[in-house]
N, C-alpha and C. Protein backbone atom coordinates (compact mmCIF):
# COMPACT_ATOMS: atom_id res chain seq x y z
N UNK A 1 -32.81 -84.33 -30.73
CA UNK A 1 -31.53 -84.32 -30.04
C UNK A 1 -31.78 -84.02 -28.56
N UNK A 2 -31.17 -84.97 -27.77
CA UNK A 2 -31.47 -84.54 -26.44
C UNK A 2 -30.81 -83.46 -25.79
N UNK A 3 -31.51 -82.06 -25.12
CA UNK A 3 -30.78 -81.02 -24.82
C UNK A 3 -30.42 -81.12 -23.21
N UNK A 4 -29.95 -79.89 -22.93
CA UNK A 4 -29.40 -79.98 -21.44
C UNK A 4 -30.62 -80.61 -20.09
N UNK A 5 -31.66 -80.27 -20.15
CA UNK A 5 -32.64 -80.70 -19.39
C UNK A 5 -32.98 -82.05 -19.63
N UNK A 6 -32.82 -83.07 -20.80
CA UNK A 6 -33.01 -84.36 -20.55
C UNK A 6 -31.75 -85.14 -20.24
N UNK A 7 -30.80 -84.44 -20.91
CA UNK A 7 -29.45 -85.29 -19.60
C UNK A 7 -29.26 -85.23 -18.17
N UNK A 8 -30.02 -84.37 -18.08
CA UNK A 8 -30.26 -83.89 -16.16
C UNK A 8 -30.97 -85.21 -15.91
N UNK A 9 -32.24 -85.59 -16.45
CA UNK A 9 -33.10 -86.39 -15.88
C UNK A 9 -32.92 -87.78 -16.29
N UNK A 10 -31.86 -88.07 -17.78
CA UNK A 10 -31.15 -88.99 -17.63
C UNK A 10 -30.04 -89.50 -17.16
N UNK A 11 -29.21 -88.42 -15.84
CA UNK A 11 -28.43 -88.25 -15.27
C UNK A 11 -28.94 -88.15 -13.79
N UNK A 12 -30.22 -87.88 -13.13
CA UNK A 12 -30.71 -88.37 -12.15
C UNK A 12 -31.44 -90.00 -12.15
N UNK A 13 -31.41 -90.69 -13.37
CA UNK A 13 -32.19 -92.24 -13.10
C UNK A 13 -30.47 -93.13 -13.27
N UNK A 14 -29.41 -92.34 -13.34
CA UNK A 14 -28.80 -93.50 -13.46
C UNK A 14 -28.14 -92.94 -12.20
N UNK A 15 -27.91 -91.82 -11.50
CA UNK A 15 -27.25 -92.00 -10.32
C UNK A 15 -27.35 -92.64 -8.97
N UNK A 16 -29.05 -93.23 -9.11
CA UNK A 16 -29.32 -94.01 -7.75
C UNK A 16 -28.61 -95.40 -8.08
N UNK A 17 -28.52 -95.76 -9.56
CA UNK A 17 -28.49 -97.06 -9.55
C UNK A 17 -26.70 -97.50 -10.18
N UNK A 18 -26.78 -96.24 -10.55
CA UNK A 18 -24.73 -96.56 -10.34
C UNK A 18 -23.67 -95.81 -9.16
N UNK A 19 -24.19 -94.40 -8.32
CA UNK A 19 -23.16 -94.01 -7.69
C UNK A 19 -22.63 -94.92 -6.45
N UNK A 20 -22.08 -95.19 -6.15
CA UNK A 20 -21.50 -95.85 -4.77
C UNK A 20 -21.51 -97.33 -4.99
N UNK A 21 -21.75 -97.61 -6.48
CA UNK A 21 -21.48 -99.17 -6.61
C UNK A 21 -20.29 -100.10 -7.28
N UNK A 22 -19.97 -100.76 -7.37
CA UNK A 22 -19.06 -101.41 -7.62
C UNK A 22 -19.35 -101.74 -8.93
N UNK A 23 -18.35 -101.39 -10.81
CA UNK A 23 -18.61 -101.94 -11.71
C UNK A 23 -18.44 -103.44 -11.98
N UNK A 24 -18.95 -104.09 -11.87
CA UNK A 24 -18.32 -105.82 -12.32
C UNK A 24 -17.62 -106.15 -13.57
N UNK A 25 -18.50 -105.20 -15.13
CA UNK A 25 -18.05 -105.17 -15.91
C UNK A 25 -18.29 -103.72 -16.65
N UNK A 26 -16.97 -103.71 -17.64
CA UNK A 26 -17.46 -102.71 -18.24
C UNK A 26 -17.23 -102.92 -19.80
N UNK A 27 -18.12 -102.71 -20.87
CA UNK A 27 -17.94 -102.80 -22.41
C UNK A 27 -18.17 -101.58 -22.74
N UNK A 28 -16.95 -101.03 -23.54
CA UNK A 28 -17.10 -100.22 -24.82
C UNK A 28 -17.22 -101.20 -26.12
N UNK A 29 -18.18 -100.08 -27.17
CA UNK A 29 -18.12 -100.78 -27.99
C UNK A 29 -17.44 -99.96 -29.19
N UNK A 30 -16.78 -98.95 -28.85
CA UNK A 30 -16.00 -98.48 -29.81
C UNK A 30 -14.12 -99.28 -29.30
N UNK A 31 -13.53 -99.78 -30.64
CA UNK A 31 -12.15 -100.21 -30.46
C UNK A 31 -11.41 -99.23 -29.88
N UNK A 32 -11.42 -98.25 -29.70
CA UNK A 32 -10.59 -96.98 -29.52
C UNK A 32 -10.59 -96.79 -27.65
N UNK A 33 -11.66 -97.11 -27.38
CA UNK A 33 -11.97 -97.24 -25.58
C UNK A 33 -11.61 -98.73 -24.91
N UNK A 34 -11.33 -99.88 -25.83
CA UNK A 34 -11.62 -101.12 -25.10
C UNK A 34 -10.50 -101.27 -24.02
N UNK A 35 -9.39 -100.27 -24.07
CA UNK A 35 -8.12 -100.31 -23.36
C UNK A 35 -8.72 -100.21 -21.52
N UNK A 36 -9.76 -99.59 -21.99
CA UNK A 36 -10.33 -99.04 -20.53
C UNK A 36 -10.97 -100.17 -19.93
N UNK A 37 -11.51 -100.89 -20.30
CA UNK A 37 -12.28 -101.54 -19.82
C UNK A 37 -12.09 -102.36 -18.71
N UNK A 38 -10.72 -102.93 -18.61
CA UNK A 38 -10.05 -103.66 -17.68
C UNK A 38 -9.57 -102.39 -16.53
N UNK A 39 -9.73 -101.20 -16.62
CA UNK A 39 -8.68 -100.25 -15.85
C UNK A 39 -10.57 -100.19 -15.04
N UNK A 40 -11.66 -99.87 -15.26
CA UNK A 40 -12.59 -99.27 -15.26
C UNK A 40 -12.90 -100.66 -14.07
N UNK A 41 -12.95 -101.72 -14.42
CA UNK A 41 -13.62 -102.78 -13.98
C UNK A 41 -13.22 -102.84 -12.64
N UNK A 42 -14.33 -103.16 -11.14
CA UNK A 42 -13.40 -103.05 -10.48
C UNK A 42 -13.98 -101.85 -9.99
N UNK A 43 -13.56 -100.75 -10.24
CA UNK A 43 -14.13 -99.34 -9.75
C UNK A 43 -15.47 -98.99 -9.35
N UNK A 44 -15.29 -98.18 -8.26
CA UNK A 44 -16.95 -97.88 -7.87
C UNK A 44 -16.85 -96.66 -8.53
N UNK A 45 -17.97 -96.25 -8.92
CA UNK A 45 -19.05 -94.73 -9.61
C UNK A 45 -18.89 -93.69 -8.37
N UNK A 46 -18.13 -92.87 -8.37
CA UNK A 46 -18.20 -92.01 -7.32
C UNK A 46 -19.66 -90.79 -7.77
N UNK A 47 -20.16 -90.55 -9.02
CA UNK A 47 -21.01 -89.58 -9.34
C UNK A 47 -21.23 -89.65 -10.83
N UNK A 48 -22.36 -89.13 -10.98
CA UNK A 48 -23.50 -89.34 -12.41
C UNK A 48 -23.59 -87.97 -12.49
N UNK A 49 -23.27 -87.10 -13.59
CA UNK A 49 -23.73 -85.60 -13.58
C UNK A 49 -23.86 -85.18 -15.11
N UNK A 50 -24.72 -84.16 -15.35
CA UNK A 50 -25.18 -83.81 -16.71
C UNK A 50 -24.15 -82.29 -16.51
N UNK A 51 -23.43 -82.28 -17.62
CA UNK A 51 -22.73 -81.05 -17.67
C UNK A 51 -23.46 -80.51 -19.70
N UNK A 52 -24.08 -79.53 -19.54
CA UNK A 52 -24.51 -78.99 -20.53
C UNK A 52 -25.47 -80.71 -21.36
N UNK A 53 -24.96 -80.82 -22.77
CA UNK A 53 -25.65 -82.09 -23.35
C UNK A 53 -24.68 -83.55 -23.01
N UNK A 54 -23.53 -83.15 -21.96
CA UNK A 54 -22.54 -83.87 -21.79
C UNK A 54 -23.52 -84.94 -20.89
N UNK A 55 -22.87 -86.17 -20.13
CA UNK A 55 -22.82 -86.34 -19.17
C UNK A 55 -21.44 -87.38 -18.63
N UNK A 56 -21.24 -86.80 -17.92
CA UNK A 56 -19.94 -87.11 -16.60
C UNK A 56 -20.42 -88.14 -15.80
N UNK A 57 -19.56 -89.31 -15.79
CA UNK A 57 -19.63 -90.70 -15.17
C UNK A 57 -18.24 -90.80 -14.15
N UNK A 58 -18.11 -90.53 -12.74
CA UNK A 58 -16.37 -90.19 -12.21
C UNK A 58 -16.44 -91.52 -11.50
N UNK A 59 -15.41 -92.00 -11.46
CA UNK A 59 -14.58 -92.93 -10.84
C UNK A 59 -13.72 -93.02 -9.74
N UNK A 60 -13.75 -94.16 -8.70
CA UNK A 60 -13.07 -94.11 -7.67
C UNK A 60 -11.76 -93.49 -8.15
N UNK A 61 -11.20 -94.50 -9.30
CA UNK A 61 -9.89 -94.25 -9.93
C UNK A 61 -9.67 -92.81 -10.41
N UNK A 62 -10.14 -92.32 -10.24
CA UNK A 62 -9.56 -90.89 -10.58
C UNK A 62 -10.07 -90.49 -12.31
N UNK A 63 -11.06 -91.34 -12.35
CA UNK A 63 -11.36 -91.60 -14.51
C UNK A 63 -12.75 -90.91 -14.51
N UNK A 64 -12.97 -90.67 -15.48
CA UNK A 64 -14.68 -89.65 -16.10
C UNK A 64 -14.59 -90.43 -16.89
N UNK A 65 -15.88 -91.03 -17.67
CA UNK A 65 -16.58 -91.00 -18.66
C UNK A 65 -16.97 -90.06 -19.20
N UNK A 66 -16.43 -89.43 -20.59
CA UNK A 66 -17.66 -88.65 -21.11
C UNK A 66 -18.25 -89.10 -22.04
N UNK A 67 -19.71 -88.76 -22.41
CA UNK A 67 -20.52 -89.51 -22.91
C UNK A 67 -21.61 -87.73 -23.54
N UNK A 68 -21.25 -87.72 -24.54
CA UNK A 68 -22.19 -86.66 -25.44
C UNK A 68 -23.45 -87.67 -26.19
N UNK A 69 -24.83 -88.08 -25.88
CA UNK A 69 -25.71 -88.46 -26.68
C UNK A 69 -25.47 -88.24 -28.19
N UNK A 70 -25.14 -86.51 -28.78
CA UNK A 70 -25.63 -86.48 -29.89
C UNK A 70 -26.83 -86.08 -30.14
N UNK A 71 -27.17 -86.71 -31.59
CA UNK A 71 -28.78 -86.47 -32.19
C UNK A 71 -29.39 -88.29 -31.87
N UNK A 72 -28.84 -89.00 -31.91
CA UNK A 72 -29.28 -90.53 -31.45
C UNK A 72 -28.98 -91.55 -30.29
N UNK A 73 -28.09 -90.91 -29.51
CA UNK A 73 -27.81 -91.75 -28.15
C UNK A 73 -29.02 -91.66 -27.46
N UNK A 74 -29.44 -92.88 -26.33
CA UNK A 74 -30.14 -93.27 -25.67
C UNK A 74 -29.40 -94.10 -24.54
N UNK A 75 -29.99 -93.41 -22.87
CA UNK A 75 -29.29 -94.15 -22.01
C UNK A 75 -30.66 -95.21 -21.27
N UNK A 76 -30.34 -96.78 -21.64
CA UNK A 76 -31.36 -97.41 -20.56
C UNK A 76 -30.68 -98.06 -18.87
N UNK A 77 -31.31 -98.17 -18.27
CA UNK A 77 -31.25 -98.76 -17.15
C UNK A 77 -31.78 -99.75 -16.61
N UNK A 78 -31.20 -101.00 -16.73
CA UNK A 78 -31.90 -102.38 -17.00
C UNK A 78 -31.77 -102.84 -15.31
N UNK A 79 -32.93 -103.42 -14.68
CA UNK A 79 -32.35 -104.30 -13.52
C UNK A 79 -31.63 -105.93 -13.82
N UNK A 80 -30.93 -105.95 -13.11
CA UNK A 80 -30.71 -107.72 -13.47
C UNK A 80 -29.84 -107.54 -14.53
N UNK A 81 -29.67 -109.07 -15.55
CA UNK A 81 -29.21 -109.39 -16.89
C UNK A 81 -30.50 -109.59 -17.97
N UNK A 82 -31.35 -108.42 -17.84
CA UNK A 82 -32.41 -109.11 -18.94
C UNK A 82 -31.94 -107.82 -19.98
N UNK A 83 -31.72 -107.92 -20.87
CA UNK A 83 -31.02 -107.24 -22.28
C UNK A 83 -32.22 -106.48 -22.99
N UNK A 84 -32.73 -104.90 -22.74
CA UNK A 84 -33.51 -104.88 -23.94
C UNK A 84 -33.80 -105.20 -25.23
N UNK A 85 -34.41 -105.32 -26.11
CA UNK A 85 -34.63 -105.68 -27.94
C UNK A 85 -34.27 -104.15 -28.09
N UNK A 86 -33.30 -104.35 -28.99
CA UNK A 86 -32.60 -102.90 -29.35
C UNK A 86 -31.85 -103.41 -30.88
N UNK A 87 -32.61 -102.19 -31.91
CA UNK A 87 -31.81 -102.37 -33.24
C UNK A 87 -30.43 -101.13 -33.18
N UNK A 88 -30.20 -100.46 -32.20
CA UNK A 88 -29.57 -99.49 -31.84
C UNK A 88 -27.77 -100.40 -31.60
N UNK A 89 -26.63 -99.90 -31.93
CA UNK A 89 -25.19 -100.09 -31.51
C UNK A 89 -25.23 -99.92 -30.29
N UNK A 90 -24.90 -100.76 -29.46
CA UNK A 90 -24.60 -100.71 -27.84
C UNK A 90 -23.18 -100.37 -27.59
N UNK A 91 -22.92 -98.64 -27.53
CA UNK A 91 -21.43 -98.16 -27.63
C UNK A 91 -20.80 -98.13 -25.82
N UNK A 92 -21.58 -98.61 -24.55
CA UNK A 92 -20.80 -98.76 -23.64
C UNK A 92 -22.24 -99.51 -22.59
N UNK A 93 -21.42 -100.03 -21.90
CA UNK A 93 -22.50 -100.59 -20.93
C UNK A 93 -21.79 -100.99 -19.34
N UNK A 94 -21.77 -100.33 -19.01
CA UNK A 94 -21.93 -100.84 -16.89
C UNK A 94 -22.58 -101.59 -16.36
N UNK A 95 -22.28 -102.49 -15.81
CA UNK A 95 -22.62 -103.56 -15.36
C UNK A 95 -22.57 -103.16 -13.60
N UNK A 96 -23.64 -103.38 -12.75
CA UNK A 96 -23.01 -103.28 -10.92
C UNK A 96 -23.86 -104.84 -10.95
N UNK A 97 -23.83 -105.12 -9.31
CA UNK A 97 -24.58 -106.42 -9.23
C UNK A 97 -25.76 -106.67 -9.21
N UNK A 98 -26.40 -105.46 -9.70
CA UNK A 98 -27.79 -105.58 -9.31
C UNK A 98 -29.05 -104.84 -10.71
N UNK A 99 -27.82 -104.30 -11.78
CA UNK A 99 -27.97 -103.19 -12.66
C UNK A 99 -27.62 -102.66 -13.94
N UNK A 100 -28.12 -102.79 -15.23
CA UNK A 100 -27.18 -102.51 -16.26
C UNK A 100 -27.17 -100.94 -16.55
N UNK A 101 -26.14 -100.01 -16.81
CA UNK A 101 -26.48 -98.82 -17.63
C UNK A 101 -25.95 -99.12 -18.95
N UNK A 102 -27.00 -98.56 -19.89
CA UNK A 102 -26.36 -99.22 -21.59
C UNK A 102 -26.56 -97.53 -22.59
N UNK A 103 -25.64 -97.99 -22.81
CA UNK A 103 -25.81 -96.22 -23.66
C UNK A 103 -25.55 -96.79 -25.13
N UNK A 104 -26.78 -96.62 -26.52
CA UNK A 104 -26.60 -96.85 -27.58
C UNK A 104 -26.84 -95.55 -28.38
N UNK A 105 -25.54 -95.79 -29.43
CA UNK A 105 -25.67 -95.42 -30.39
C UNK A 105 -25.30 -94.01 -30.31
N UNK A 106 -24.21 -93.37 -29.67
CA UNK A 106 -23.62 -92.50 -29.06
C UNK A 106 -22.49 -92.82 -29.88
N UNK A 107 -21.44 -91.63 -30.23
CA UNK A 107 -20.00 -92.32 -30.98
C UNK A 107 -19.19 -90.98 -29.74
N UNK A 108 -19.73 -89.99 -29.35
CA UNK A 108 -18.64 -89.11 -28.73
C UNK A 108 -18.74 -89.58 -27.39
N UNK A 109 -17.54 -90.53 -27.01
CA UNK A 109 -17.39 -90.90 -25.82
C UNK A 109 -16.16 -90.91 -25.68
N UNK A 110 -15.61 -90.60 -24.39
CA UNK A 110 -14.05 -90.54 -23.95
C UNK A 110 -14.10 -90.71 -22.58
N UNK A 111 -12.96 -91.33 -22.25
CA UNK A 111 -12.40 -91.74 -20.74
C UNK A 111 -10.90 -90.46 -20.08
N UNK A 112 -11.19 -89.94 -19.49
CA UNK A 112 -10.41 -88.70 -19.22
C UNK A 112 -10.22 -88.64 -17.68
N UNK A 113 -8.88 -88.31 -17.26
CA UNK A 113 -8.62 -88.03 -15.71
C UNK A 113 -9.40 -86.59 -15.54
N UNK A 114 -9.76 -86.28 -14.45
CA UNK A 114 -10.60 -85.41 -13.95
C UNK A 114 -9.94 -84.22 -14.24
N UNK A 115 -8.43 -84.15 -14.47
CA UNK A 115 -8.00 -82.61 -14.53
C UNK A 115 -7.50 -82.40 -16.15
N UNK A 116 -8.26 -83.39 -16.59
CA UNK A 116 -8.43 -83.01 -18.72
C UNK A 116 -9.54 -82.38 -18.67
N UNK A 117 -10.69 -82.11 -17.84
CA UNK A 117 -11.54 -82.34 -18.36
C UNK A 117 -11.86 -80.73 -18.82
N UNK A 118 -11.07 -79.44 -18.12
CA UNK A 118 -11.70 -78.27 -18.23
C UNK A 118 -11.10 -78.03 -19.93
N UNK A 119 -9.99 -78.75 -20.42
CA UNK A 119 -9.31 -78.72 -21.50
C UNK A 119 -10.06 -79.58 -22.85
N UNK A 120 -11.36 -80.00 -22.33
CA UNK A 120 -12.09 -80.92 -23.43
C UNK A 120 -12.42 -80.16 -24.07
N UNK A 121 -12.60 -80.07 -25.71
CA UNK A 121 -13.20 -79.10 -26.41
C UNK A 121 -14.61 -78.91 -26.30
N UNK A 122 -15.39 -79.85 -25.81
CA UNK A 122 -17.10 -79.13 -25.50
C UNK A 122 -16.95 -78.58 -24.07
N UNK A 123 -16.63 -79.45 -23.12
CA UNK A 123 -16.82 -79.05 -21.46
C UNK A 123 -15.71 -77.91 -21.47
N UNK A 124 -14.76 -77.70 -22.26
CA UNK A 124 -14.26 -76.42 -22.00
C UNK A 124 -14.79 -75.03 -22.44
N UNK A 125 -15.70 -75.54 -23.25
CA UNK A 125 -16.43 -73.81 -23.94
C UNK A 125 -17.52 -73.71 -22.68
N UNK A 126 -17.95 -74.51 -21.58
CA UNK A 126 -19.00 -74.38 -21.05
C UNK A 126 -18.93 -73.16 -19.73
N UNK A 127 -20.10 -72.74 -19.54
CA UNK A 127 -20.05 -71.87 -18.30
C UNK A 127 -20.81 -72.57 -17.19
N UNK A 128 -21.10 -71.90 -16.04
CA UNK A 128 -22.05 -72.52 -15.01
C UNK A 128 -23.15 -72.73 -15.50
N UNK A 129 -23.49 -74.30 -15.22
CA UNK A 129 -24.05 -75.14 -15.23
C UNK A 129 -25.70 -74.50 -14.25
N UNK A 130 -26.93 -73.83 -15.08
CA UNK A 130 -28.10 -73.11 -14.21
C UNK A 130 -28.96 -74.24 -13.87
N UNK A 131 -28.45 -75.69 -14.42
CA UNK A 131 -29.16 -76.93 -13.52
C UNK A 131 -28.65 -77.09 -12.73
N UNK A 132 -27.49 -77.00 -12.26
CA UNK A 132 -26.12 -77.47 -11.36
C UNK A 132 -27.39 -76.82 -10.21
N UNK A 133 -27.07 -77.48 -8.80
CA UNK A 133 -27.61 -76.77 -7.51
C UNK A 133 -26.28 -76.09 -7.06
N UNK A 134 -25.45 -76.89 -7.23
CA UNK A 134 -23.80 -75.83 -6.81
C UNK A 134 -23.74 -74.82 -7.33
N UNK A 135 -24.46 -74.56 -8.49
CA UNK A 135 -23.92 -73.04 -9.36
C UNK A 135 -25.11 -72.22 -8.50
N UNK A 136 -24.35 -70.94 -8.36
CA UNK A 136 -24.93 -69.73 -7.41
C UNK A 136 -24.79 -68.81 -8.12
N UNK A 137 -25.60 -67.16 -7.94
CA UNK A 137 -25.68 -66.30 -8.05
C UNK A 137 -24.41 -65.12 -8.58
N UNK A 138 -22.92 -65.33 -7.80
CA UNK A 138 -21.94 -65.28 -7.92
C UNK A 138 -21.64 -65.80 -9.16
N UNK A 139 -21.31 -67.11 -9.37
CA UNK A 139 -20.65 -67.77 -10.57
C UNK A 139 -21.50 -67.17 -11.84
N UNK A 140 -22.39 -67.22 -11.70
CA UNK A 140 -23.29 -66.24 -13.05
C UNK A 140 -22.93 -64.98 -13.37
N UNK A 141 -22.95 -63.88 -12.13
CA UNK A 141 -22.73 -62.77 -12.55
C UNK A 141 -21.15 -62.99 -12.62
N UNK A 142 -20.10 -63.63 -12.34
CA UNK A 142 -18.70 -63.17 -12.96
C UNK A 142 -18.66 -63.71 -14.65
N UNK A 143 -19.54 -64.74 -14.67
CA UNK A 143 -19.70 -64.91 -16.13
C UNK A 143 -20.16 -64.05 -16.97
N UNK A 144 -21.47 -63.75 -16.63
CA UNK A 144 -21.93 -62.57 -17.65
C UNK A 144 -21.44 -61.25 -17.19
N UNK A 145 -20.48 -60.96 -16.46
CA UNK A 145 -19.81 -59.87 -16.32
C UNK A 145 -18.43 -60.17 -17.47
N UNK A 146 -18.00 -61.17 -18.21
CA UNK A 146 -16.86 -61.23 -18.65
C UNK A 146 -16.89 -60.23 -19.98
N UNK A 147 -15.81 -59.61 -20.66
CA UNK A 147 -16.42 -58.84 -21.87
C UNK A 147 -16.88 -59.32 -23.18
N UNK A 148 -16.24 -60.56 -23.00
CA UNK A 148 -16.44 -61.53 -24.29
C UNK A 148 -18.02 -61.88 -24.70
N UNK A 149 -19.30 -61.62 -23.21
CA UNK A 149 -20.85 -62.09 -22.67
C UNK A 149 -21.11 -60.66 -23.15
N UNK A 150 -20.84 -59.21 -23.10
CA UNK A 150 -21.31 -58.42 -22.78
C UNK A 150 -22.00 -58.56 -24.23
N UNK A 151 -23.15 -57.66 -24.18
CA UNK A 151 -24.26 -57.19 -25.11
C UNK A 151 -24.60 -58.62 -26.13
N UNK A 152 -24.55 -59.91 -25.22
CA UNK A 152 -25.21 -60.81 -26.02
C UNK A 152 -26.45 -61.35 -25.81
N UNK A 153 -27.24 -61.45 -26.55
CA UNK A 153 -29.00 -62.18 -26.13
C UNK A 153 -28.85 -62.72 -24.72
N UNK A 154 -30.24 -62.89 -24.03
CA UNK A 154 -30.41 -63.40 -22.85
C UNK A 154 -30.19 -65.13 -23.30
N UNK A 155 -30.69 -65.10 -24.20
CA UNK A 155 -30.92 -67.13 -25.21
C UNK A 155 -29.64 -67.74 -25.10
N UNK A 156 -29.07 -67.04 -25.68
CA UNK A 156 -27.57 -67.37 -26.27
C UNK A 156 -26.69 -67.11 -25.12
N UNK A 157 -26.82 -66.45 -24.26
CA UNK A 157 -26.32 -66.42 -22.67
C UNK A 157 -26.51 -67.71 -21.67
N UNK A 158 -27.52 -68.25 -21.75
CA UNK A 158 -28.01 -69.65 -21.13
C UNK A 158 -27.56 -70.50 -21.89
N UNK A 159 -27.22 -70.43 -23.27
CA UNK A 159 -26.81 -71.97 -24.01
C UNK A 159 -25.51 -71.66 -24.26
N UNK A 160 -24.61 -70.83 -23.55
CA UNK A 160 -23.31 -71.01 -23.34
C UNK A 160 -23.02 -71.07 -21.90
């Protein structure tokens, strides 16, 4: 299962090649998202970010992707239209003009305005983010100052 440190680094190879670009197309491949697809299309990628095992895809339009891997999601990054050989479900794919991002075999995915997102049931249990470069010294200690943190493992302090 991929943990918080490989969505970081699969969340730094797709931000050179989707932030500030224009989607041409976009496919979900779950029925439940295809509504988006036409709202999505069209939109530039304002930012690519790994929040815990999450990762956050934001939109000119004011829209997030969320996208939880799971125990079997895989994100590739194709140049061009050449299609990897994949026995994997291709559950969303971005298209810019120069770039595919294809995420298979992922089922927890949702399209959310930016101010659902502290109300999501995973990204809302989360605390500061100790990959984040924005998270500081401050935001930690008011966290583990809360009483709900007090007298819990150092382990179990970092994976909340």
């Amino acid at each position: 299962m991929p943990e918080g440190p490989e969505i970081r680094r699969i969340a730094d190879r797709l931000a050179p090649v989707l932030v500030g670009e224009t989607i041409n197309r976009v496919f979900f491949g779950l029925p439940r998202l295809k509504r988006w697809e036409k709202i999505l299309t069209g939109s530039a990628v304002t930012g690519v970010e790994a929040r815990g095992k999450a990762m956050l895809t934001r939109f000119d339009c004011g829209r997030v992707i969320y996208s939880h891997n799971q125990l079997y999601g895989r994100w590739d990054v194709m140049a061009g239209d050449t299609w990897p050989q994949s026995t994997r479900q291709l559950r969303l794919a971005l298209h810019t003009a120069s770039h595919m991002a294809l995420l298979y075999s992922a089922s927890d995915i949702d399209v959310l305005a930016d101010s659902e997102l502290s109300a999501h049931p995973y990204l809302g249990r989360l605390g500061p983010d100790l990959l984040d470069q924005a998270t500081d010294v401050t935001q930690v200690h008011a966290r583990l100052s809360e009483p709900r943190y007090r007298r819990r493992a150092l382990v179990r302090l970092l994976q909340d």
